[in-house]
Protein backbone atom coordinates (compact mmCIF):
# COMPACT_ATOMS: atom_id res chain seq x y z
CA UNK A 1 86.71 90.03 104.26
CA UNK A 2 89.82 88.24 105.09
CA UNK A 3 92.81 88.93 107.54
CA UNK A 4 94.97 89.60 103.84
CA UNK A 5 92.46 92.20 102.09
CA UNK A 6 91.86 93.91 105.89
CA UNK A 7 95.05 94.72 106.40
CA UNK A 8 95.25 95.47 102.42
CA UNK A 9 92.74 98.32 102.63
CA UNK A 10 93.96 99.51 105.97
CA UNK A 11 97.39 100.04 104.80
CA UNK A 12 95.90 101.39 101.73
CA UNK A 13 93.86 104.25 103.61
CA UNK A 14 96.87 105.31 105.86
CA UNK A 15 98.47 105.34 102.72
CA UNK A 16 96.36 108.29 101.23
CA UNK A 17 95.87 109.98 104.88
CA UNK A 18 99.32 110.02 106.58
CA UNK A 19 101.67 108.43 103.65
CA UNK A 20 104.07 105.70 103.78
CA UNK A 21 106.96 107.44 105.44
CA UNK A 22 104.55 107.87 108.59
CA UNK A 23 102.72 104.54 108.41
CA UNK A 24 104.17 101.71 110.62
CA UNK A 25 103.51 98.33 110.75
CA UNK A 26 101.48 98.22 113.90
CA UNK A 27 99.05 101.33 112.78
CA UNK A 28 97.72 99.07 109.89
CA UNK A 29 97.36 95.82 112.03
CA UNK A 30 95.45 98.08 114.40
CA UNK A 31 92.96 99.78 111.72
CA UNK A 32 92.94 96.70 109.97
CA UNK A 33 92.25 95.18 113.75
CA UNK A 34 94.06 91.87 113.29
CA UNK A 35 97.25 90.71 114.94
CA UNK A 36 101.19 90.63 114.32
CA UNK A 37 100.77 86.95 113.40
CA UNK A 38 98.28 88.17 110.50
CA UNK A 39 100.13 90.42 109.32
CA UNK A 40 103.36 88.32 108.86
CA UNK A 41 101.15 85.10 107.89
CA UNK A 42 100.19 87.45 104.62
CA UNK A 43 103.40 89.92 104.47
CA UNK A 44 107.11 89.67 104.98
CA UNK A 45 106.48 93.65 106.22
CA UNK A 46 105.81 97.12 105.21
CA UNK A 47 107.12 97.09 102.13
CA UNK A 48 105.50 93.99 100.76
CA UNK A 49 102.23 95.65 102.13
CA UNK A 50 102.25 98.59 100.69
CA UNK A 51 103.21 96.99 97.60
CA UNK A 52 99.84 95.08 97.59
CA UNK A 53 98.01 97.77 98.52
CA UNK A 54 99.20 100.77 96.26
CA UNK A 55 99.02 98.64 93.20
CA UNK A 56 95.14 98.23 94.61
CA UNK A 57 95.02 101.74 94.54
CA UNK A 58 96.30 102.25 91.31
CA UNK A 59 94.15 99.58 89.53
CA UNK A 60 91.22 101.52 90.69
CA UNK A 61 93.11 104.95 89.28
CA UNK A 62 93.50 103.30 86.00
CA UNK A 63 89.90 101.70 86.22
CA UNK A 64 88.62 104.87 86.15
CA UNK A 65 90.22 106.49 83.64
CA UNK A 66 88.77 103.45 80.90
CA UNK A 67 86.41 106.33 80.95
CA UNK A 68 87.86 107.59 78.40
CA UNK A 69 87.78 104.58 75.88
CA UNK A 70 84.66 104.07 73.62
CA UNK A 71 81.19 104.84 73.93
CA UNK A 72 80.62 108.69 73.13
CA UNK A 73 82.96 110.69 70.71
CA UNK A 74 86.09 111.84 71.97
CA UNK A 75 85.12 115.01 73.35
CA UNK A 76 82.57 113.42 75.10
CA UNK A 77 84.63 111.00 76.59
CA UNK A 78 87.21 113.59 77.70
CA UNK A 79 84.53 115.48 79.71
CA UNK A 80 82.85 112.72 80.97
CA UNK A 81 86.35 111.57 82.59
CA UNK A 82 86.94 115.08 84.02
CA UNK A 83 83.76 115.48 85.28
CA UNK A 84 83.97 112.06 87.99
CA UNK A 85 83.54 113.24 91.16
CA UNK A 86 86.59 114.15 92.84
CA UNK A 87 87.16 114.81 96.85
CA UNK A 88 89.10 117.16 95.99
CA UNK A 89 89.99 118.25 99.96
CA UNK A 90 91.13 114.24 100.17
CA UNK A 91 94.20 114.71 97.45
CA UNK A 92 94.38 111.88 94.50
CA UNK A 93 95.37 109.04 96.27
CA UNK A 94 98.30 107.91 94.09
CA UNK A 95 99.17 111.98 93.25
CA UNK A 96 100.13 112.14 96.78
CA UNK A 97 102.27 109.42 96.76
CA UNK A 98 104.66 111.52 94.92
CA UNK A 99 104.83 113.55 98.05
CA UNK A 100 106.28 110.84 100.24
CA UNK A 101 110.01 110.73 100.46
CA UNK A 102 110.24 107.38 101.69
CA UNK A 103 107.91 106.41 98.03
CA UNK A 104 110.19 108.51 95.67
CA UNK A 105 112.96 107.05 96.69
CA UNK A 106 111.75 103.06 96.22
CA UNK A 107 112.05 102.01 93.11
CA UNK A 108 109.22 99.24 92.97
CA UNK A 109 106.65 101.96 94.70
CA UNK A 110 107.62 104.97 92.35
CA UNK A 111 107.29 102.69 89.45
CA UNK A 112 103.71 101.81 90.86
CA UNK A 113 102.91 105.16 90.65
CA UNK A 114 104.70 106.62 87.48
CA UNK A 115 103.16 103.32 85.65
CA UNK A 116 99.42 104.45 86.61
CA UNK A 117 100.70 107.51 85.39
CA UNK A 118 101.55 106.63 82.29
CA UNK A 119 98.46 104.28 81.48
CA UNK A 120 96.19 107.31 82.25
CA UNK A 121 98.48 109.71 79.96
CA UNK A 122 97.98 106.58 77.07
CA UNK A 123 94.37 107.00 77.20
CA UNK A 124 94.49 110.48 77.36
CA UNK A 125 96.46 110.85 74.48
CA UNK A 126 94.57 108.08 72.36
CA UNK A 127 91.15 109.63 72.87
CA UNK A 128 92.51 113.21 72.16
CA UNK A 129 94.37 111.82 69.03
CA UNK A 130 90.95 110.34 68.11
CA UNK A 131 89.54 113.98 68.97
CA UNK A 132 91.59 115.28 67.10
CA UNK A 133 91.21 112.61 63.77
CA UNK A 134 87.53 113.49 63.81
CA UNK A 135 87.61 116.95 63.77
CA UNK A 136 86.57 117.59 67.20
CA UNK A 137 89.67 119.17 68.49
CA UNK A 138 92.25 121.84 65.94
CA UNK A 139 95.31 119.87 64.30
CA UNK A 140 97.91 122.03 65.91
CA UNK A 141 97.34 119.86 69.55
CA UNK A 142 99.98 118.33 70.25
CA UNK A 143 97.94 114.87 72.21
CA UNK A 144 101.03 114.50 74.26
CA UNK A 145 101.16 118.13 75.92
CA UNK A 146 97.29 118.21 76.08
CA UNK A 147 97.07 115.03 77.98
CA UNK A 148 99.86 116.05 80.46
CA UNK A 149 98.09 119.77 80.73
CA UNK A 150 94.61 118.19 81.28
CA UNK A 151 96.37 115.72 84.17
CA UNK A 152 98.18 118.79 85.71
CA UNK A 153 94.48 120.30 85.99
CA UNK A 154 93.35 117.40 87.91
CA UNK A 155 95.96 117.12 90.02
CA UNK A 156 96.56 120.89 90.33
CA UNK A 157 93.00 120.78 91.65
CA UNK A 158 93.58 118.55 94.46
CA UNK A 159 96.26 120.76 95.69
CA UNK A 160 94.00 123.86 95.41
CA UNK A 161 91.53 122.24 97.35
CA UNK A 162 93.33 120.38 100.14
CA UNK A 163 95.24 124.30 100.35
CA UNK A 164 91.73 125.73 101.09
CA UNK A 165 89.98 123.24 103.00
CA UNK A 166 87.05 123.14 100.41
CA UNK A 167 85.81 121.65 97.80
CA UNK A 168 85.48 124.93 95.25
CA UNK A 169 88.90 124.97 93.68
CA UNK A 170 88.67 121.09 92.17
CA UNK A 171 85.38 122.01 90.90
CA UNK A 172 86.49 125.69 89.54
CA UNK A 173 89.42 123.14 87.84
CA UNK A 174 87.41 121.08 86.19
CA UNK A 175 85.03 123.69 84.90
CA UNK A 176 87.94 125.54 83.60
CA UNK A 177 89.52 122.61 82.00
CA UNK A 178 86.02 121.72 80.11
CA UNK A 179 85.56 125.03 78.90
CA UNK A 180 89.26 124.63 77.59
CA UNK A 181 88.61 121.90 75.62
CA UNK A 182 85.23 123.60 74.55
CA UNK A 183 86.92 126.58 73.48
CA UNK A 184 89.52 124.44 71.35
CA UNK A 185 86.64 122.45 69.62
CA UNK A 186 85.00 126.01 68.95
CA UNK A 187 87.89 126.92 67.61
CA UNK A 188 88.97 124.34 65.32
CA UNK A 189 84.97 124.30 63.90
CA UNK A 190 86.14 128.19 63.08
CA UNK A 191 88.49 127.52 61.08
């Protein structure tokens, strides 16, 4: 690994575990364990780094929600995206972002963030719209407000969990959220 993707992943893990407001400049060159010189060889500073490093992050978010694209049927899909495993006691590692008040206020980082966001609401609401086309899921969903509910869950159960100190409340929010979506295929078969 190079000097570049060291100090790439450092920044990105102080990123998820203290945030960018309390990350400086010389923590990362320390975890990443290169020098000053390194650093400004690759980076004009913080900002640039974190730049690099967050839209890292991000890819992998939006990486893992392709989950959700082909393969099974829609349902199938849906569940099998929910059911990743999730440290939940770690927080979502872009979710958390939105916590930072030096991020919310950056334009380029927020946009990082909002624009995973919104490719992971896309694919939510394309596979539930192609739930929904094949019968799997009742007419009356509305794909935008389900994907945005089913999002909240995750999130929601990162919260719970890094709140307790366990891992129980992300899984309790994911089992709740697939029974949801079982109990609206049940009941759109009813009717």
């Amino acid at each position: 690994m190079n000097s570049r993707d060291q100090l790439t992943d450092a920044m990105a893990e102080l990123l998820w575990e203290r945030g960018y407001a309390a990350t400086s400049p010389r923590e990362v060159m320390v975890r990443a364990g290169v020098g000053q010189g390194s650093m400004y060889h690759h980076f004009s500073g913080k900002h640039e780094l974190a730049v690099e490093a967050l839209s890292a992050v991000t890819g992998e978010m939006t990486g893992e929600s392709s989950l959700l694209e082909g393969g099974a049927s829609p349902l199938e899909r849906m569940k099998r995206y929910l059911s990743i495993p999730r440290a939940g006691t770690l927080g979502c590692r872009v979710g958390r972002m939105t916590q930072d008040p030096q991020v919310v206020v950056d334009a380029e980082l927020i946009a990082i963030v909002a624009n995973a966001f919104d490719t992971m609401l896309g694919r939510w609401e394309q596979t539930i719209t192609a739930a929904i086309a094949v019968g799997e899921l009742p007419a009356s969903i509305v794909p935008a407000d389900l994907a945005r509910t089913l999002a909240a869950v995750i999130q929601g159960g990162y919260v719970l969990a890094r709140a307790k100190g366990e891992q129980g409340p992300m899984d309790a929010a994911i089992r709740g959220a697939v029974s949801l979506l079982d109990a609206a295929h049940a009941a759109g078969n009813d009717n």
